[in-house]
Protein backbone atom coordinates (compact mmCIF):
# COMPACT_ATOMS: atom_id res chain seq x y z
CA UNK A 1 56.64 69.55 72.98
CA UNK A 2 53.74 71.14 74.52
CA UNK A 3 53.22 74.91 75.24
CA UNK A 4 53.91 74.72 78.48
CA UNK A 5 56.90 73.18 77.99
CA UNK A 6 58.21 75.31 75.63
CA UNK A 7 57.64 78.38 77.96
CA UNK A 8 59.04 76.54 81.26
CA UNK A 9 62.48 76.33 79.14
CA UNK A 10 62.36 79.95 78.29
CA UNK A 11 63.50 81.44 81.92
CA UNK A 12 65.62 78.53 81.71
CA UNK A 13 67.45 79.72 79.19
CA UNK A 14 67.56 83.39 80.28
CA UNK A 15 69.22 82.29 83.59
CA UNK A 16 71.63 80.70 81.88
CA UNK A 17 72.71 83.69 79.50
CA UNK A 18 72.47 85.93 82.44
CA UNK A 19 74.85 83.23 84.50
CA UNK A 20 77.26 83.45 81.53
CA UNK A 21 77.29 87.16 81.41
CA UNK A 22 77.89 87.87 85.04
CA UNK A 23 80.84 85.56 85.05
CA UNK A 24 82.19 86.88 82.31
CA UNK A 25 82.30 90.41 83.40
CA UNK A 26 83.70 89.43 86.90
CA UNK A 27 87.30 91.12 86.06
CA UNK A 28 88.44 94.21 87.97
CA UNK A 29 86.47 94.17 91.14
CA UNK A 30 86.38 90.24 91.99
CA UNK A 31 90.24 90.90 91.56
CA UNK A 32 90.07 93.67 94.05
CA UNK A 33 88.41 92.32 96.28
CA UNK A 34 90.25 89.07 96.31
CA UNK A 35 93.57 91.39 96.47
CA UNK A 36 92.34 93.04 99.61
CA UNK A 37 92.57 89.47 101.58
CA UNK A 38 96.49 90.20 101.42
CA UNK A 39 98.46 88.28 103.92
CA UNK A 40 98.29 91.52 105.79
CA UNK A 41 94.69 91.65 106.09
CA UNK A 42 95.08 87.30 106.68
CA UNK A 43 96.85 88.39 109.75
CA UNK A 44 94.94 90.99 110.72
CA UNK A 45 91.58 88.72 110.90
CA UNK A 46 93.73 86.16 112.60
CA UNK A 47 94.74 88.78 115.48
CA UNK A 48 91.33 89.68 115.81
CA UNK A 49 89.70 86.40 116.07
CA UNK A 50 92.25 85.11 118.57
CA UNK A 51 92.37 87.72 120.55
CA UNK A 52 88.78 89.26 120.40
CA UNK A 53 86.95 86.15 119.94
CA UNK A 54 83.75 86.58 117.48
CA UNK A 55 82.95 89.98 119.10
CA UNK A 56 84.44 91.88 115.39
CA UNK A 57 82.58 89.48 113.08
CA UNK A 58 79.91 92.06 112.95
CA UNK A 59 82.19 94.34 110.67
CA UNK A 60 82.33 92.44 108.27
CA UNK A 61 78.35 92.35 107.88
CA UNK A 62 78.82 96.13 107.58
CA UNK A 63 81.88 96.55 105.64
CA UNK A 64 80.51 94.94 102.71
CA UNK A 65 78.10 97.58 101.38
CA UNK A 66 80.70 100.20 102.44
CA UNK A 67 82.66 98.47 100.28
CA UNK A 68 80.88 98.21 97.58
CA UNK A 69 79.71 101.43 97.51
CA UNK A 70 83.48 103.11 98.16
CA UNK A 71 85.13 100.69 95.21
CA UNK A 72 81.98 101.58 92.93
CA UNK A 73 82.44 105.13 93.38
CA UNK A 74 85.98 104.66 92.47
CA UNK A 75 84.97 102.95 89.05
CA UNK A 76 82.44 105.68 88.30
CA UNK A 77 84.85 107.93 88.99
CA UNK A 78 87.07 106.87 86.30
CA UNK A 79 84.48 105.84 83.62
CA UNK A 80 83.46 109.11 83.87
CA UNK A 81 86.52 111.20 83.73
CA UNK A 82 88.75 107.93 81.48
CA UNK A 83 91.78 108.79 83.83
CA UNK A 84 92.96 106.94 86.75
CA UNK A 85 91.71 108.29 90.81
CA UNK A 86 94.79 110.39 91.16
CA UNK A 87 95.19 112.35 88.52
CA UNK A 88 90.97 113.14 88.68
CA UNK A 89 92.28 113.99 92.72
CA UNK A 90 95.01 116.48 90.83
CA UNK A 91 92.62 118.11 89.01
CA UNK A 92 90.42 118.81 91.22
CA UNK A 93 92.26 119.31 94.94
CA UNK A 94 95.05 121.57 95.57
CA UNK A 95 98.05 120.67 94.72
CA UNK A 96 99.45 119.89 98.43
CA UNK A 97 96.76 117.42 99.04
CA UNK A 98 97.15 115.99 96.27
CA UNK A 99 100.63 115.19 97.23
CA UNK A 100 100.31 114.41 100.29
CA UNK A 101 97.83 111.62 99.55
CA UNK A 102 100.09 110.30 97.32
CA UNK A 103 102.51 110.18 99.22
CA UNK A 104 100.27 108.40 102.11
CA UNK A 105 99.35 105.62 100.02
CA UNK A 106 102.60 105.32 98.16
CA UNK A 107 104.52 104.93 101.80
CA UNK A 108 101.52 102.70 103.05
CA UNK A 109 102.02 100.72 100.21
CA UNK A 110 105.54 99.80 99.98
CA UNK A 111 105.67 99.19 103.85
CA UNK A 112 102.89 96.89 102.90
CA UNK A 113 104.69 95.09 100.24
CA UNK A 114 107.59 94.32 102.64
CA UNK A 115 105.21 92.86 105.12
CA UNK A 116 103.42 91.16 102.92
CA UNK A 117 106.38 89.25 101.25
CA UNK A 118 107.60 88.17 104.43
CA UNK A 119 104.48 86.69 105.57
CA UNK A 120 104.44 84.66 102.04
CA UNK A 121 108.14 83.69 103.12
CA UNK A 122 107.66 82.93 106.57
CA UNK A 123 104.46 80.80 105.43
CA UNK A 124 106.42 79.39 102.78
CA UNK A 125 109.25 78.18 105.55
CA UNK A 126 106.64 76.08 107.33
CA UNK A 127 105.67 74.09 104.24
CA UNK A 128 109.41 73.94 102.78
CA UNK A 129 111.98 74.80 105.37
CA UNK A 130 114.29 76.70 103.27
CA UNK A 131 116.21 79.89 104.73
CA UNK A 132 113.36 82.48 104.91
CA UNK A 133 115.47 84.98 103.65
CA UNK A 134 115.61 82.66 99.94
CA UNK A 135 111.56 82.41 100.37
CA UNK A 136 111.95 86.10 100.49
CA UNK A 137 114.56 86.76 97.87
CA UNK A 138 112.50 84.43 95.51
CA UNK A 139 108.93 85.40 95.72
CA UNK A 140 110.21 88.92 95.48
CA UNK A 141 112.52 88.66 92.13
CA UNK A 142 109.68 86.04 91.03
CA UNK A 143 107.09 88.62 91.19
CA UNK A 144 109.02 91.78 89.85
CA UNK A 145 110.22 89.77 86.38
CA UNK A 146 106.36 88.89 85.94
CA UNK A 147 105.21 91.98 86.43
CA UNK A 148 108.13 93.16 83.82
CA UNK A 149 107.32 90.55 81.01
CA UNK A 150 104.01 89.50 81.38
CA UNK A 151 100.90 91.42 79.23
CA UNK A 152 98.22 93.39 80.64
CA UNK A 153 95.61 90.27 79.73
CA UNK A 154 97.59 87.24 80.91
CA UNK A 155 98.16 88.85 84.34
CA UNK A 156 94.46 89.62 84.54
CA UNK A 157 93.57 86.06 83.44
CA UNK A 158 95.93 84.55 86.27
CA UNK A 159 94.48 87.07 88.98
CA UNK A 160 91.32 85.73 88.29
CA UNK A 161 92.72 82.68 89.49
CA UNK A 162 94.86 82.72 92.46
CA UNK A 163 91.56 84.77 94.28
CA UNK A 164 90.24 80.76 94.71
CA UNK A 165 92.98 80.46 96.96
CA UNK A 166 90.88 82.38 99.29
CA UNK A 167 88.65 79.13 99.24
CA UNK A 168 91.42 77.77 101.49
CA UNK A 169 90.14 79.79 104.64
CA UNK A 170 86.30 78.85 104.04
CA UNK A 171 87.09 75.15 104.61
CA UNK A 172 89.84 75.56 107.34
CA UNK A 173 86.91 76.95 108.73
CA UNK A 174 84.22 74.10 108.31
CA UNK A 175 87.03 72.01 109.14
CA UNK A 176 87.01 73.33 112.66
CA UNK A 177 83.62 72.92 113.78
CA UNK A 178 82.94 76.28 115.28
CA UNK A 179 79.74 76.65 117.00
CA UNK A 180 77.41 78.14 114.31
CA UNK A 181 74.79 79.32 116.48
CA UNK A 182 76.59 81.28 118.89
CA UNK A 183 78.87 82.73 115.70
CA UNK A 184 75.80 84.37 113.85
CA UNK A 185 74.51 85.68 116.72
CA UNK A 186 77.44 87.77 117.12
CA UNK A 187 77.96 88.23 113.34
CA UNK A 188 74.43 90.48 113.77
CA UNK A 189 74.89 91.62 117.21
CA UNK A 190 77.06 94.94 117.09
CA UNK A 191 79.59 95.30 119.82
CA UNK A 192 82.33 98.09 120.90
CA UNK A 193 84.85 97.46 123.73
CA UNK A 194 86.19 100.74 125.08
CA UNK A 195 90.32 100.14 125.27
CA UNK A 196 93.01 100.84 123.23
CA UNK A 197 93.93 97.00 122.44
CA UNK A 198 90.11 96.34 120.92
CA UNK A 199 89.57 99.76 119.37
CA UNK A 200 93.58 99.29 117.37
CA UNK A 201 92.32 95.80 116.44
CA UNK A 202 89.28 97.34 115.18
CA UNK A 203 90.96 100.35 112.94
CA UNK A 204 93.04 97.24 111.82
CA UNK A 205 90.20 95.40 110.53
CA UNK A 206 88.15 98.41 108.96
CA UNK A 207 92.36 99.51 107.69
CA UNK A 208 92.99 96.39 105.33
CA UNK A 209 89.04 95.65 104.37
CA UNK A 210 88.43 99.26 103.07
CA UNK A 211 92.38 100.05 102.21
CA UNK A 212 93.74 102.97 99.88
CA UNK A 213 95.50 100.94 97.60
CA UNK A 214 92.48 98.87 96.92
CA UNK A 215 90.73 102.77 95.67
CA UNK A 216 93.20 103.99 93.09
CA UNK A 217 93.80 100.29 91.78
CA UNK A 218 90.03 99.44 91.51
CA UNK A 219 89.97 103.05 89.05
CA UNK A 220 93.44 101.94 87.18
CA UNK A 221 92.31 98.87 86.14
CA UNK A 222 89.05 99.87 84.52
CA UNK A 223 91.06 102.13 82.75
CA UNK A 224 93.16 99.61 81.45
CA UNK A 225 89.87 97.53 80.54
CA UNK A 226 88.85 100.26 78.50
CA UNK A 227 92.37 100.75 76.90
CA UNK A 228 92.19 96.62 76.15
CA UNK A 229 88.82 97.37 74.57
CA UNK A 230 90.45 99.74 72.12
CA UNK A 231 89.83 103.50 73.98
CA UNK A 232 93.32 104.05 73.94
CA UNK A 233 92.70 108.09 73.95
CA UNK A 234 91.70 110.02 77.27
CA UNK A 235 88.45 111.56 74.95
CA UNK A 236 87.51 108.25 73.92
CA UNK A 237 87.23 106.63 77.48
CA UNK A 238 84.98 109.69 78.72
CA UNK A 239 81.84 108.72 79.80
CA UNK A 240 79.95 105.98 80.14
CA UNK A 241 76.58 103.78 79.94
CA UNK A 242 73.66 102.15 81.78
CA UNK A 243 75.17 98.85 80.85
CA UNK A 244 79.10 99.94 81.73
CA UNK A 245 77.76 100.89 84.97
CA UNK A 246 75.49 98.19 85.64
CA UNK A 247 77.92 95.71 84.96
CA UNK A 248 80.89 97.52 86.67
CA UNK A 249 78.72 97.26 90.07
CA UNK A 250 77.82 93.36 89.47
CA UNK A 251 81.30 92.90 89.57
CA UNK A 252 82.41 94.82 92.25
CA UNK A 253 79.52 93.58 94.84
CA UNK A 254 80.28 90.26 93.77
CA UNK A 255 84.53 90.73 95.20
CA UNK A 256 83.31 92.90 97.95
CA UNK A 257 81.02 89.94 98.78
CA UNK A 258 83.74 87.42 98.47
CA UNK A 259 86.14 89.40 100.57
CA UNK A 260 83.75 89.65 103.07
CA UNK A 261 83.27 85.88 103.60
CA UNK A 262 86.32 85.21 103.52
CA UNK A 263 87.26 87.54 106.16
CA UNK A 264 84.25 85.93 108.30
CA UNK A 265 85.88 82.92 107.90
CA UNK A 266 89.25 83.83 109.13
CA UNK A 267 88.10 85.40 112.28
CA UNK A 268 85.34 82.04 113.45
CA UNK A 269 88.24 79.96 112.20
CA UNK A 270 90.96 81.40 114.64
CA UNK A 271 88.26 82.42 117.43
CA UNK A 272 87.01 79.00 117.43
CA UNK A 273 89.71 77.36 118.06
CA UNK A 274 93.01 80.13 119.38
CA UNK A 275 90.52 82.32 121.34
CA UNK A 276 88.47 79.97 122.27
CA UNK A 277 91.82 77.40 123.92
CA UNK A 278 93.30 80.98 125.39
CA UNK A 279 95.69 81.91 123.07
CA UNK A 280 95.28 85.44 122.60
CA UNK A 281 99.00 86.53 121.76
CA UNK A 282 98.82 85.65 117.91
CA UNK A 283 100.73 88.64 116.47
CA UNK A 284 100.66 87.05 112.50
CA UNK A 285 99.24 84.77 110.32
CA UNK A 286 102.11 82.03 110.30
CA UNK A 287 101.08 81.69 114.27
CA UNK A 288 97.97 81.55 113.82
CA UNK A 289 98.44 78.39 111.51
CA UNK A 290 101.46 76.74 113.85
CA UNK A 291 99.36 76.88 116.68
CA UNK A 292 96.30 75.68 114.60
CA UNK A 293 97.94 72.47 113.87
CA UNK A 294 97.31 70.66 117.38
CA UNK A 295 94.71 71.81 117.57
CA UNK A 296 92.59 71.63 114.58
CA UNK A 297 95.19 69.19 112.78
CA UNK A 298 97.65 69.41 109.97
CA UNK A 299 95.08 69.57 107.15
CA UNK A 300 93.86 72.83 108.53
CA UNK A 301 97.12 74.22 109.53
CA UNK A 302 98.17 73.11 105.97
CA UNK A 303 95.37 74.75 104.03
CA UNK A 304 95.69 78.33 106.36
CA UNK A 305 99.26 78.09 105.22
CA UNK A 306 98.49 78.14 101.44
CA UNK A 307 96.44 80.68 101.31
CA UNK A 308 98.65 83.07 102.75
CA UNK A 309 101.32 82.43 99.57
CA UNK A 310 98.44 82.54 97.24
CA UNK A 311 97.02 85.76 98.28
CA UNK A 312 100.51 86.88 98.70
CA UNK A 313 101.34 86.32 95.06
CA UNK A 314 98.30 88.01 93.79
CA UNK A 315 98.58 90.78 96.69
CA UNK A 316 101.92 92.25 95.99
CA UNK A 317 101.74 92.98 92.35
CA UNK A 318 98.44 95.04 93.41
CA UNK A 319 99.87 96.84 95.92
CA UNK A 320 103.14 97.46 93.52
CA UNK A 321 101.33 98.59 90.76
CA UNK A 322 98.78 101.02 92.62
CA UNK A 323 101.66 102.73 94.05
CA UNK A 324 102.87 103.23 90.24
CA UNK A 325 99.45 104.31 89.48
CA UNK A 326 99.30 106.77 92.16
CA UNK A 327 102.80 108.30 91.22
CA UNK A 328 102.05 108.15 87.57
CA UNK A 329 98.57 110.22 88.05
CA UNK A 330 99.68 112.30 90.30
CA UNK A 331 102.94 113.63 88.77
CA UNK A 332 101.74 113.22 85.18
CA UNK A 333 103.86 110.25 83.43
CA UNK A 334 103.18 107.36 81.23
CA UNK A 335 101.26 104.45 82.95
CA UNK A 336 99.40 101.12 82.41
CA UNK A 337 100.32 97.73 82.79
CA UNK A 338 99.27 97.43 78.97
CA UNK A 339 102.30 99.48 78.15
CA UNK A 340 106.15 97.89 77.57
CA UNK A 341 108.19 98.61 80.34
CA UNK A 342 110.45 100.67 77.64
CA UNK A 343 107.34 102.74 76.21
CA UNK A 344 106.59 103.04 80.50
CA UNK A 345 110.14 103.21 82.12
CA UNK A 346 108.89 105.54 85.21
CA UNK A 347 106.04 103.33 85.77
CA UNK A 348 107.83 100.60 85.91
CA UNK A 349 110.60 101.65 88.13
CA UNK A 350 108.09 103.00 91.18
CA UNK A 351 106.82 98.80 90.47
CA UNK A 352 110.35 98.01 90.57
CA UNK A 353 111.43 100.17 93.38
CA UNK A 354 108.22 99.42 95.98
CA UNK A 355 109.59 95.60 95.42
CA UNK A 356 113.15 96.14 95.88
CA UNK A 357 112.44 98.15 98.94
CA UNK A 358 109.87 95.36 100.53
CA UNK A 359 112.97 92.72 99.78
CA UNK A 360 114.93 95.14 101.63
CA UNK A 361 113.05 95.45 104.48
CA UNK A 362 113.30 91.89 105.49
CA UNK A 363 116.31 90.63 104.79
CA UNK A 364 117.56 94.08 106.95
CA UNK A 365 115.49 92.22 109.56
CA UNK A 366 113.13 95.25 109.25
CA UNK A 367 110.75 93.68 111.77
CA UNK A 368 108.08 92.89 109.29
CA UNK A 369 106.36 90.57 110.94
CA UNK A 370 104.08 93.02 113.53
CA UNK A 371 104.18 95.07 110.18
CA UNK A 372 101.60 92.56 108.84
CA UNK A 373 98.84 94.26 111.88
CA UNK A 374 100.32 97.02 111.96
CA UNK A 375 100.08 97.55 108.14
CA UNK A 376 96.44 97.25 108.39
CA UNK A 377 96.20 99.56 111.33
CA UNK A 378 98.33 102.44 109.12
CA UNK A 379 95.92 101.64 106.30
CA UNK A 380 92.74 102.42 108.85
CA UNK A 381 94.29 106.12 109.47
CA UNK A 382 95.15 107.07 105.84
CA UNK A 383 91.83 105.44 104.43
CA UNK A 384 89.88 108.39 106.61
CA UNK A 385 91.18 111.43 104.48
CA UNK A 386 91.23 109.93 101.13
CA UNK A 387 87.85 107.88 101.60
CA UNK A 388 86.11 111.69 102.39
CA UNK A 389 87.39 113.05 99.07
CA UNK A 390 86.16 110.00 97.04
CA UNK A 391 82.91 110.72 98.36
CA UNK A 392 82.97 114.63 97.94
CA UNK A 393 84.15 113.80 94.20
CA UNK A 394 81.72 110.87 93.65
CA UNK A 395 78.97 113.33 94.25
CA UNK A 396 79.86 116.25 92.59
CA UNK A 397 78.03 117.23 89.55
CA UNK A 398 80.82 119.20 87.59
CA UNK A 399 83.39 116.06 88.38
CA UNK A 400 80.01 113.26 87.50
CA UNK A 401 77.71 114.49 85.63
CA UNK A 402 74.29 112.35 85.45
CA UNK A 403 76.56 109.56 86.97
CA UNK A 404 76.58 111.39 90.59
CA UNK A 405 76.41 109.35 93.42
CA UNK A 406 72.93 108.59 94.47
CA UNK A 407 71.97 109.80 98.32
CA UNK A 408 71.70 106.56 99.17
CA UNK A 409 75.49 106.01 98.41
CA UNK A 410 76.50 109.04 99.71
CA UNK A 411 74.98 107.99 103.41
CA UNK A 412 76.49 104.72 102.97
CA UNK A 413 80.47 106.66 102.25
CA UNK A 414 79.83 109.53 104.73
CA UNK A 415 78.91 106.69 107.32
CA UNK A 416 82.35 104.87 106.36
CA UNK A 417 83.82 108.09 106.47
CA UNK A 418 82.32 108.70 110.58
CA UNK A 419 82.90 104.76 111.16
CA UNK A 420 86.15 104.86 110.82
CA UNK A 421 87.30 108.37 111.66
CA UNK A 422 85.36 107.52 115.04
CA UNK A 423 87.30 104.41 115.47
CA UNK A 424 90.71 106.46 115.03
CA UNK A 425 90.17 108.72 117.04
CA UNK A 426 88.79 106.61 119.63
CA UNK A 427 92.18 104.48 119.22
CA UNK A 428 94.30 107.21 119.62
CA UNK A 429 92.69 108.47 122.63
CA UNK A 430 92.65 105.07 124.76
CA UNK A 431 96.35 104.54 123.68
CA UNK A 432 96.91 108.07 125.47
CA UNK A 433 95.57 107.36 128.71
CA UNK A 434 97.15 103.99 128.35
CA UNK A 435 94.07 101.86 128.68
């Protein structure tokens, strides 16, 4: 082998090692950012893509930095201190606050889970027509007993998984044939419409891409990766490194990314085809893929359907167990997913209870089918509050240490902070003059 050879097979080599690494640290943040294409946020893009055409595809181009930059924040945040986003928000905010962002999430949350099981039921019913109300009752008990019995590591190992059902909305749209040239000139062309419909649609979309839940579970879980790792004490997990950090934000850009597309793909898939043949009165999902079937064919409609249970399945147990995070932090219990449900009981129950309650909601015909957009659009006005404190924290020295946020970062969460304070606001003012 010749010299030259020898060195050509050297980067080679390094690209594979570095290949290996990245996707082995893809854990917490490619599973929150799969996680945040719920089948809320599913039928949120749908709305917005059928009944705004491509002119929101430009948020998405945004979103993902603010993203990244919000979720990493949230991971430093918790590296640093070794405790979970709320109970670093109890420390540090008056009590009141505190609670009452608790409380916001927690309520957001379990309205959320209600919606989101009946949109896996509902999208279950047009695959296997069995009495939505047993779709419901099943996917529901289903996901409670795993949550109950299943370790820390195996859940995190089938999470991992069921975020390549999100690969389902990527071909439904190539499937389509959209028309690509026209799409990514809107996907880089910013655009505002000044009425209450577009601006709601808009807080909707900006609600269930950058969502609460999404925050305090993105901190909780690399908690619990640092528990599995052995740091089982609050002084042990204090701090961090270079490499922690490093790593932490290679796998959190690479869900945010993911999200992202997949949220692009949603909204060309249902412009290109509802928007674009008139139908702008898709309020969920489940329409969105029953009136994609004549006209895109059963493939497509089939594949849209799928996704929604997949992201369903791996939705709901996220949205569950932030809530139990966020009580847990906040009012100073036991926690972790790591822990029996015996050594845990509290923890467990606020799981238990945000299921029970979403179960309850539909079969009490709890309209939860609006609840899917109007989930997101709930998520868009609690985000505001909690997403300035995040920042404030992220960039305080006495809370960070070297580990501050950068100012780059800090423009990038103040201007999430403005974007979507501006858009509720601007919401709320159109729906008062009725326009």
């Amino acid at each position: 082998m010749t010299a030259k050879s020898k060195a050509s097979r050297k980067p080679s080599l390094s690209v594979v090692a570095r290949c290996a690494h990245f996707f082995q640290i893809l854990g917490p943040g490619f599973v929150t950012g799969a996680a945040d294409d719920d089948p809320s946020g599913i039928s949120t893009y749908s709305v917005a893509g059928a009944s705004t055409g491509y002119s929101m595809l430009w948020l998405t181009l945004i979103s993902t930095p603010m993203m990244a930059v919000v979720q990493g924040m949230c991971a430093r945040i918790s590296m640093v201190s070794g405790e979970g986003l709320a109970a670093v928000m109890r420390k540090h905010l008056p009590l009141v606050v505190a609670y009452g962002l608790a409380s916001l999430v927690i309520i957001a949350n379990t309205f959320n889970v209600g919606a989101d099981i009946a949109g896996m039921a509902a999208a279950a019913h047009l695959v296997l027509p069995l009495p939505v109300d047993a779709w419901v009752f099943f996917f529901g008990v289903a996901l409670l007993v795993a949550q109950g019995f299943l370790s820390y590591s195996t859940i995190a190992r089938i999470f991992k998984w069921l975020a390549l059902a999100l690969i389902a909305y990527i071909i439904t749209a190539l499937i389509v044939h959209p028309p690509w040239p026209h799409v990514l000139l809107q996907f880089i062309t910013p655009q505002i419409h000044l009425n209450a419909t577009w601006l709601s649609t808009m807080v909707g979309v900006l609600g269930t891409t950058i969502t609460p839940y999404l925050f305090f579970w993105q901190a909780s879980m690399m908690v619990e990766e640092d528990k599995k790792s052995g740091n089982t004490t609050l002084a042990s997990r204090r701090g961090s490194d270079q490499p922690a950090i490093r790593d932490a934000h290679a796998d959190i850009n690479a869900g945010m990314i993911f999200s992202n597309i997949v949220a692009f793909f949603i909204i060309v898939t249902t412009a290109s085809t509802l928007g674009a043949a008139g139908k702008h009165d898709i309020a969920t999902a489940q329409q969105a893929a029953e009136a994609l079937r004549p006209l895109a064919g059963n493939f497509a409609s089939l594949l849209f359907t799928l996704g929604m249970v997949g992201t369903g399945i791996l939705a709901v147990p996220v949205l569950a167990a932030s809530s139990a995070y966020v009580a847990a932090g906040t009012f100073k219990f036991r926690e972790g997913l790591n822990e029996q449900p015996r050594r845990a009981p509290i923890f467990y129950g606020v799981i238990a209870a945000g299921i029970v309650i979403g179960i309850m909601m539909d079969l009490l015909r709890i309209d939860p089918i609006k609840a899917l957009f109007w989930c997101a659009v709930l998520n868009g006005i609690a985000a505001v509050p909690i997403l300035a404190v995040i920042v404030r924290l992220a960039s305080d020295r006495k809370v960070m240490g070297q580990w501050r946020s950068s100012v780059l970062a800090k423009a990038w969460g103040w201007s999430t902070v403005a974007l979507m304070g501006i858009a509720v606001l601007g919401m709320f003012y159109f729906m008062a003059k009725g326009t």
